[in-house]
N, C-alpha and C. Protein backbone atom coordinates (compact mmCIF):
# COMPACT_ATOMS: atom_id res chain seq x y z
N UNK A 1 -4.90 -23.69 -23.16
CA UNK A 1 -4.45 -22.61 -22.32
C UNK A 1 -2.94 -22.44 -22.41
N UNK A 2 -2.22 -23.56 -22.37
CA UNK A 2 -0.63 -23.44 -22.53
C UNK A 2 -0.32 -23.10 -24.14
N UNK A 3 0.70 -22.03 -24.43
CA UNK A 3 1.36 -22.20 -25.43
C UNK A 3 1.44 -23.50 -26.25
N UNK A 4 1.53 -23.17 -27.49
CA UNK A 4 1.52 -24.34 -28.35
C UNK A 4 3.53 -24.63 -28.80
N UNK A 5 4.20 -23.65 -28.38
CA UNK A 5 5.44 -23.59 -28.96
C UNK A 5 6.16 -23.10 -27.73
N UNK A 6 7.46 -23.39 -27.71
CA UNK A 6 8.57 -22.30 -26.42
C UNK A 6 8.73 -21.14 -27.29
N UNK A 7 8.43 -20.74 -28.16
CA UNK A 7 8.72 -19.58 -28.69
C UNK A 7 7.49 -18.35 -28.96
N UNK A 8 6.45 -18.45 -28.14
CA UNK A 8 5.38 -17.87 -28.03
C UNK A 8 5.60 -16.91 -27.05
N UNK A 9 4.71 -16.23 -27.41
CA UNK A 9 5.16 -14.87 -26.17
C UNK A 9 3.82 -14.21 -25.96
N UNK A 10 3.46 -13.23 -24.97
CA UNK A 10 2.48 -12.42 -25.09
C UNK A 10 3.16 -11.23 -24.22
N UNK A 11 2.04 -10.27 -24.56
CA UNK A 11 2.01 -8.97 -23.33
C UNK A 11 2.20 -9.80 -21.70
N UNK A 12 2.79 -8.67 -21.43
CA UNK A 12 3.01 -9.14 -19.54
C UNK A 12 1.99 -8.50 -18.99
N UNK A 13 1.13 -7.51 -19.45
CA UNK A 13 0.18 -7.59 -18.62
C UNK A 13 -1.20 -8.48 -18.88
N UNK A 14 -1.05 -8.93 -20.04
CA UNK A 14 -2.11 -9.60 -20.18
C UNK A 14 -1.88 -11.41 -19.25
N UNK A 15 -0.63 -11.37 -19.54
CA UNK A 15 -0.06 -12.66 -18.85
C UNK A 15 -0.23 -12.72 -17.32
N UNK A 16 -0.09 -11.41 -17.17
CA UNK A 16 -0.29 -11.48 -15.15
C UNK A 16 -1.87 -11.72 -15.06
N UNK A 17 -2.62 -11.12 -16.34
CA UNK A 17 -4.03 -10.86 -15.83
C UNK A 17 -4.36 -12.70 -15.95
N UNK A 18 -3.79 -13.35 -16.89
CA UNK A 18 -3.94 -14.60 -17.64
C UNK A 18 -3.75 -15.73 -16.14
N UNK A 19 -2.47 -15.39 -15.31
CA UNK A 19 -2.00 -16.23 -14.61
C UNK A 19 -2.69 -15.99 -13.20
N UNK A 20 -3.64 -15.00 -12.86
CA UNK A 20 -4.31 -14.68 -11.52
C UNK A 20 -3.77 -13.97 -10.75
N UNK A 21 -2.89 -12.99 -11.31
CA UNK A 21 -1.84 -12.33 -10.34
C UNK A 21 -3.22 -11.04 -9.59
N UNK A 22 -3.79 -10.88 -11.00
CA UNK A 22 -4.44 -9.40 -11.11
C UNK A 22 -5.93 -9.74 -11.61
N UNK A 23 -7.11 -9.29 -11.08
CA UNK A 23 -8.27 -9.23 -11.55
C UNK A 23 -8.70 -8.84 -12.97
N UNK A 24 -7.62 -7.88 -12.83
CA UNK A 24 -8.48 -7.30 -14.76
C UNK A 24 -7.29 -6.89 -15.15
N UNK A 25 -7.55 -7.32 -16.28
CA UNK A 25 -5.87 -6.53 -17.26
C UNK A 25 -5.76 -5.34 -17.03
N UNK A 26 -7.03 -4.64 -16.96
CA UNK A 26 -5.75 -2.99 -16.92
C UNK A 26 -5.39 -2.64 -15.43
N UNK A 27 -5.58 -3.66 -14.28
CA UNK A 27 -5.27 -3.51 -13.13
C UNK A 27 -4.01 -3.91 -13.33
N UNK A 28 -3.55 -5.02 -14.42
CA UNK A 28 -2.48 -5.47 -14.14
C UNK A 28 -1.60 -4.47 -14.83
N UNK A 29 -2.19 -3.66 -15.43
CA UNK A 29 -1.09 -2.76 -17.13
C UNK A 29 -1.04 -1.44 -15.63
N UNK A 30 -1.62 -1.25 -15.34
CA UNK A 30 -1.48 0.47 -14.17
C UNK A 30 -0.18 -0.50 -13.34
N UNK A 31 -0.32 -1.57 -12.61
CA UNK A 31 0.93 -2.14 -11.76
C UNK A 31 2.00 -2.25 -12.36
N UNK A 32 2.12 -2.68 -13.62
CA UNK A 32 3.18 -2.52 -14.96
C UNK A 32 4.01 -0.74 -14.92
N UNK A 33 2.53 -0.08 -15.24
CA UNK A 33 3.24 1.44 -15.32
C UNK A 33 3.63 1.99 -14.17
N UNK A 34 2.96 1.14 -13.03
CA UNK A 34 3.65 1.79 -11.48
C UNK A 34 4.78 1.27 -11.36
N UNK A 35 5.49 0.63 -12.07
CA UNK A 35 7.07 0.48 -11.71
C UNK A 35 6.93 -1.08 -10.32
N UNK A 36 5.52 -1.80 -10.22
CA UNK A 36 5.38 -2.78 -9.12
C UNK A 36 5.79 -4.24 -9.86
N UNK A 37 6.54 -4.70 -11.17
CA UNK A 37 6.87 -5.59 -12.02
C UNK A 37 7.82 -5.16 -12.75
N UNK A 38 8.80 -6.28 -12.61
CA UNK A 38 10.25 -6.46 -13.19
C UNK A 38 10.12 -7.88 -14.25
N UNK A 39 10.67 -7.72 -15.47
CA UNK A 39 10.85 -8.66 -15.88
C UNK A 39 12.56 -8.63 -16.41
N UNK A 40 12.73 -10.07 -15.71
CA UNK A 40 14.62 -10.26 -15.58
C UNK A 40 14.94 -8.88 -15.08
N UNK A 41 14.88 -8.46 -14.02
CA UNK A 41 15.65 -7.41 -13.33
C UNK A 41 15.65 -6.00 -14.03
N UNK A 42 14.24 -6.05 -14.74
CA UNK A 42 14.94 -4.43 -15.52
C UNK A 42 13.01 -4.18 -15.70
N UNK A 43 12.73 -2.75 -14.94
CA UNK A 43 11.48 -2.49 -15.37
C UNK A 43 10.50 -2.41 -16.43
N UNK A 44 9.19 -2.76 -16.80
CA UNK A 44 8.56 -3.19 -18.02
C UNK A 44 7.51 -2.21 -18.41
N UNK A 45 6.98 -2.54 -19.94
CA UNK A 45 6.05 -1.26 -20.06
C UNK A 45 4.76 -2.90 -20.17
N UNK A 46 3.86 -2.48 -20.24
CA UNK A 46 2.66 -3.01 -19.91
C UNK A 46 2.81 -3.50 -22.24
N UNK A 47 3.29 -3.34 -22.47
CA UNK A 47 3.65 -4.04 -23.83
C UNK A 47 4.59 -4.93 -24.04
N UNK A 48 5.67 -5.36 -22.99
CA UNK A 48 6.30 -5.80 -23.24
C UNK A 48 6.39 -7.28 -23.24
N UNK A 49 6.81 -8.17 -23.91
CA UNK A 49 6.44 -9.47 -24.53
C UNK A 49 7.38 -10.08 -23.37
N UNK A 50 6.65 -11.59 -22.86
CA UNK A 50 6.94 -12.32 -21.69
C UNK A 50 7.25 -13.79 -22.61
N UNK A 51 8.43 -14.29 -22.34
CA UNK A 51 8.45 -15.74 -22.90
C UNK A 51 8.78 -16.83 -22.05
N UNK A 52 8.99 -17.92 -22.05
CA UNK A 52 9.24 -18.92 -21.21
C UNK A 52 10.84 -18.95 -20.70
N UNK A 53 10.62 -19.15 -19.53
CA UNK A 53 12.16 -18.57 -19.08
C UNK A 53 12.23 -17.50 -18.41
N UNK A 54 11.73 -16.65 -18.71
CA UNK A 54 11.70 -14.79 -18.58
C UNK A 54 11.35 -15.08 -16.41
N UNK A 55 11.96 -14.35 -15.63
CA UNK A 55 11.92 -14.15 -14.48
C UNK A 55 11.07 -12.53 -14.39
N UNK A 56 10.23 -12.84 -13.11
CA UNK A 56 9.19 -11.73 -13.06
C UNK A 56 8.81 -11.37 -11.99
N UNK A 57 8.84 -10.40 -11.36
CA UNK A 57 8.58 -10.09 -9.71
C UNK A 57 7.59 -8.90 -10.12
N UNK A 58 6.82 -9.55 -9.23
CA UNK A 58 5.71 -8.55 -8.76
C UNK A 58 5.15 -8.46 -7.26
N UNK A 59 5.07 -6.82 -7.43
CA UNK A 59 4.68 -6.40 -5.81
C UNK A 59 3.31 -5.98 -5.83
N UNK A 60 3.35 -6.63 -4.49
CA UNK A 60 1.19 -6.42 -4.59
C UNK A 60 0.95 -6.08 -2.66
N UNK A 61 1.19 -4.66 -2.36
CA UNK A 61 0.87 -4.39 -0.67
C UNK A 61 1.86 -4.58 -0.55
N UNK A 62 2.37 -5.60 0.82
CA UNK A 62 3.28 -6.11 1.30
C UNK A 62 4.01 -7.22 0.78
N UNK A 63 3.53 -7.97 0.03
CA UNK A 63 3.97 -9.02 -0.44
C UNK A 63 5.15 -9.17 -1.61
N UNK A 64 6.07 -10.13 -2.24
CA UNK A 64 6.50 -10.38 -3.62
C UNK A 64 6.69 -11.33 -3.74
N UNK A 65 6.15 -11.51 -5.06
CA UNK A 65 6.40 -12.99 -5.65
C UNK A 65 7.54 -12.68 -6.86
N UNK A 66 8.46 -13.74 -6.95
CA UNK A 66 9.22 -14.12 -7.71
C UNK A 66 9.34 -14.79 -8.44
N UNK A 67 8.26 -14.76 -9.53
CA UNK A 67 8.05 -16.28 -10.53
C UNK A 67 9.17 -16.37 -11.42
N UNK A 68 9.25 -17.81 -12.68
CA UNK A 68 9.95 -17.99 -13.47
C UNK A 68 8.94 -18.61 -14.58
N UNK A 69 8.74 -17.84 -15.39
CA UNK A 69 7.53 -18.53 -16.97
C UNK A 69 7.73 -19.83 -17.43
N UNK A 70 6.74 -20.55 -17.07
CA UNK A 70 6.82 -21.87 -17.53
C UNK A 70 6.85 -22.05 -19.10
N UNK A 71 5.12 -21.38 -18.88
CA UNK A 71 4.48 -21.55 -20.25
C UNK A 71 3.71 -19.86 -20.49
N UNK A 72 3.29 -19.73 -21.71
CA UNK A 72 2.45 -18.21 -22.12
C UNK A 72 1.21 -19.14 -22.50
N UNK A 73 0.27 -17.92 -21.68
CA UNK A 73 -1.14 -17.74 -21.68
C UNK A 73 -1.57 -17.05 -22.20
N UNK A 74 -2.17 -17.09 -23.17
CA UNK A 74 -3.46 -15.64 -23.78
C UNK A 74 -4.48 -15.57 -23.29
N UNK A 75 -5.55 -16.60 -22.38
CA UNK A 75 -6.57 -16.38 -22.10
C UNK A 75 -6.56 -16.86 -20.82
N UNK A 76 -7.40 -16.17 -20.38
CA UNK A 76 -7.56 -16.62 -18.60
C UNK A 76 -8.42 -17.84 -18.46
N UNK A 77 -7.82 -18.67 -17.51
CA UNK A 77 -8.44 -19.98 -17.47
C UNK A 77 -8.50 -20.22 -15.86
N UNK A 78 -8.72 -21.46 -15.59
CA UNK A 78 -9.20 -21.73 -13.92
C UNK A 78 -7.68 -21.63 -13.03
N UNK A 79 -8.06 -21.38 -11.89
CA UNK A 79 -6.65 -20.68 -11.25
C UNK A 79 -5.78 -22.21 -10.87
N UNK A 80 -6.41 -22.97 -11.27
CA UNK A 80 -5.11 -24.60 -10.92
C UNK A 80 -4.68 -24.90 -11.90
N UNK A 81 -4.77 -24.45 -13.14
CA UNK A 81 -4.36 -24.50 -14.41
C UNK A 81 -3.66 -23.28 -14.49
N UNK A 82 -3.87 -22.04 -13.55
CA UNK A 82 -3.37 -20.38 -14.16
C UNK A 82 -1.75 -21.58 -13.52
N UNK A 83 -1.41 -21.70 -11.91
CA UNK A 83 -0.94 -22.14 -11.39
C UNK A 83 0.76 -23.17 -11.91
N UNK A 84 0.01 -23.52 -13.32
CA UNK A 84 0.87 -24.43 -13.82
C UNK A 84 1.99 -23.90 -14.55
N UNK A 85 1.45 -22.27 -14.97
CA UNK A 85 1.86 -21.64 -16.09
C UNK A 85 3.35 -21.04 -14.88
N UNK A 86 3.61 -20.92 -13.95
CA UNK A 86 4.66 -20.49 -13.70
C UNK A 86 5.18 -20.94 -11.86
N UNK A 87 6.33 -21.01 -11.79
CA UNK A 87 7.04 -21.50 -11.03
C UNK A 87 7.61 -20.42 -9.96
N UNK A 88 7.44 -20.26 -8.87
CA UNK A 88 7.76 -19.83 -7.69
C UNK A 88 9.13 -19.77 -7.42
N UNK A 89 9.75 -18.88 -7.29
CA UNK A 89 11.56 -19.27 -6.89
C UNK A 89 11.04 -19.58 -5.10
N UNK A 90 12.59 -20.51 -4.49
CA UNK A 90 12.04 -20.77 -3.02
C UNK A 90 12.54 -19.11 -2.50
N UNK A 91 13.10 -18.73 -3.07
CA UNK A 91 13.81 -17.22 -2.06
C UNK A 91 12.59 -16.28 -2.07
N UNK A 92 11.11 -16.69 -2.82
CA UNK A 92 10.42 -15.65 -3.31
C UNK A 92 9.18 -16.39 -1.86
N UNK A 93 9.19 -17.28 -2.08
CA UNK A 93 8.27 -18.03 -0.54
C UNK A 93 8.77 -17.87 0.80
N UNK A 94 9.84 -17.96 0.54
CA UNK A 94 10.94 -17.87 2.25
C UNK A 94 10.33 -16.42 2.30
N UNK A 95 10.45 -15.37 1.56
CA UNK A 95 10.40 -13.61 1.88
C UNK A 95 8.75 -13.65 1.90
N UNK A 96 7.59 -14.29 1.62
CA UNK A 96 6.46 -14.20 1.72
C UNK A 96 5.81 -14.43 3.34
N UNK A 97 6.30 -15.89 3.37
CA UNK A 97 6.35 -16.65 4.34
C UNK A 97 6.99 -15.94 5.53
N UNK A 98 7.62 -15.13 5.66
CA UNK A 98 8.48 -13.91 6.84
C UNK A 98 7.98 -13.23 7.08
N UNK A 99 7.05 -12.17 5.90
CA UNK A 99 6.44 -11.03 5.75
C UNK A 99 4.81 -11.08 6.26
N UNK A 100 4.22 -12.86 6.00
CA UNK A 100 3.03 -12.91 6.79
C UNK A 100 3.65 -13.19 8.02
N UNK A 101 3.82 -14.43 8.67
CA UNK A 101 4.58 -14.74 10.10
C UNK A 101 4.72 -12.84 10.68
N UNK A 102 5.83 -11.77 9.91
CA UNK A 102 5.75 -10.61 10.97
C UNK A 102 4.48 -9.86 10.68
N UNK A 103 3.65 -9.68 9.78
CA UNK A 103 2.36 -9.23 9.76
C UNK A 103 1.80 -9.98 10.98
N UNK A 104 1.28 -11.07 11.35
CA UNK A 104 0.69 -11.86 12.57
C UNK A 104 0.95 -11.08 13.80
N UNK A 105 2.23 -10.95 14.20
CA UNK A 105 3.01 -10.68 15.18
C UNK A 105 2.43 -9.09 15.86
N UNK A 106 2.80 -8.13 14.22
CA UNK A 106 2.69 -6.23 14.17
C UNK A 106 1.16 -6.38 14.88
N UNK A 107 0.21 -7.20 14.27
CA UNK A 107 -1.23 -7.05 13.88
C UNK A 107 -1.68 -6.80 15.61
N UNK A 108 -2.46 -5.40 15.81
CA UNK A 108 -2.59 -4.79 17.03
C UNK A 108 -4.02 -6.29 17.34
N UNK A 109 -4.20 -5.88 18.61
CA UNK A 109 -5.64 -6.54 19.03
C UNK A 109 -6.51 -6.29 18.60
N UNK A 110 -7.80 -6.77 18.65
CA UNK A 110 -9.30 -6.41 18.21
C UNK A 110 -9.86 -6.14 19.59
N UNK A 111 -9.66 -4.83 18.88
CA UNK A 111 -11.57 -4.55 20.46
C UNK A 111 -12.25 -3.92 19.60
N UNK A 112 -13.28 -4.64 20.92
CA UNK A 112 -14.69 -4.36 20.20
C UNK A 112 -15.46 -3.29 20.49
N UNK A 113 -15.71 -2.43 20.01
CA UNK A 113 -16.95 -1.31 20.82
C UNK A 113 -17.78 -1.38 20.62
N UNK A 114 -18.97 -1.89 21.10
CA UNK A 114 -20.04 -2.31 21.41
C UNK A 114 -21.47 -0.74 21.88
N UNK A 115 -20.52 0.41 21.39
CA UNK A 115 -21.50 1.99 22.29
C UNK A 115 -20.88 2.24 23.37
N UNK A 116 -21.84 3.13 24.05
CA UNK A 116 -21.55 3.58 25.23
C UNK A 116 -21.89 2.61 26.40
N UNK A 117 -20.30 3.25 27.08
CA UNK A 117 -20.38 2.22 28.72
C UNK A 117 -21.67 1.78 29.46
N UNK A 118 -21.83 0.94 29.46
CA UNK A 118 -23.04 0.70 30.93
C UNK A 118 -22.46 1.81 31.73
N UNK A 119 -23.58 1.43 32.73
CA UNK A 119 -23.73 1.91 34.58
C UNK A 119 -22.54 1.75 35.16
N UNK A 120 -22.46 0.51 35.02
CA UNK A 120 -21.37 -0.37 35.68
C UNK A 120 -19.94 -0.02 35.18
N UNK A 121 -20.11 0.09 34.12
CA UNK A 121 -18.59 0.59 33.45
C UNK A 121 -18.25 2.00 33.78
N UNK A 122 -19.71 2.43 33.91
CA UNK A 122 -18.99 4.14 33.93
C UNK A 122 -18.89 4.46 35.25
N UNK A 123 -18.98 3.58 36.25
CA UNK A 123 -18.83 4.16 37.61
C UNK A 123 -17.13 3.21 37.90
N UNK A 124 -17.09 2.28 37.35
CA UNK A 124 -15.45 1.48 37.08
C UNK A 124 -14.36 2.58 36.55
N UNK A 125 -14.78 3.45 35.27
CA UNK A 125 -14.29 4.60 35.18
C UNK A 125 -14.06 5.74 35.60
N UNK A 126 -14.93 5.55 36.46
CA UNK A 126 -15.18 7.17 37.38
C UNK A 126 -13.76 6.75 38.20
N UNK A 127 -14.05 5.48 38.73
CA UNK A 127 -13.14 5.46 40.02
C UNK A 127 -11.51 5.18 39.56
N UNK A 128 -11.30 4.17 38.48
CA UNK A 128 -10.08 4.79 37.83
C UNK A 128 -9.31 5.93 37.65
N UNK A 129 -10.38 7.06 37.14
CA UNK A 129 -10.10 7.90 36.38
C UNK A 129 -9.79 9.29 38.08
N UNK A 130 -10.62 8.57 38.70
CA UNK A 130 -10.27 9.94 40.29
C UNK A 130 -8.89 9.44 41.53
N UNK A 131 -8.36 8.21 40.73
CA UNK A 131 -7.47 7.69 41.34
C UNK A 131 -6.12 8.58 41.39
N UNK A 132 -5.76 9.03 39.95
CA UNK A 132 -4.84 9.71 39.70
C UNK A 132 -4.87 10.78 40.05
């Protein structure tokens, strides 16, 4: 699964699809052409060759990760092995780690609706509602 050389390279979208970023390569090549992946600070075409070293941010919803290429993958393998192939910056976890923590926070309540009011509820409402 790892490169055989530091001088190996592949497509970046096949590499995101390779490393578990993305379900299917051309999910990962449309996020490429949406402008949602940077490689080293400068936008990429879904051809463009990823090598070890190479810095890579990708946005997925709310989230970004900030990896750094360990190793190049051509084929997709089990995700604790995808895992090995690249390295997390901490500034890229600190901004993850913020962004869930205030997601928790925004996230409204759950109610439940269950149908229409009982008896009991709708005469609780009546009298609420003739208060004003």
């Amino acid at each position: 699964m790892h490169g055989d050389d530091g001088n190996e390279a592949t497509r970046i979208d096949k590499w995101l699809w390779a490393v578990r970023f993305f379900k299917t390569r051309s999910l990962a090549a449309e996020a490429v052409n949406g402008g949602k992946v940077e490689v080293n600070g400068a936008r990429a075409k879904p051809s463009r060759a990823v090598r070890p070293g190479d810095e890579i941010t990708v946005c997925r919803g709310l989230y970004e990760w900030t990896v750094v290429v360990k190793h190049v993958a051509k084929l997709r393998g089990p995700a604790p092995q995808a895992q090995l192939l690249y390295q997390e910056t901490e500034a890229s976890m600190r901004r993850r780690e913020a962004a869930i923590a205030r997601l928790k926070l925004e996230r409204p309540p759950e109610v439940e609706y269950s149908g229409r009011p009982s008896k009991k509820d709708r005469r609780a409402i009546a009298r609420f509602t003739k208060r004003g």
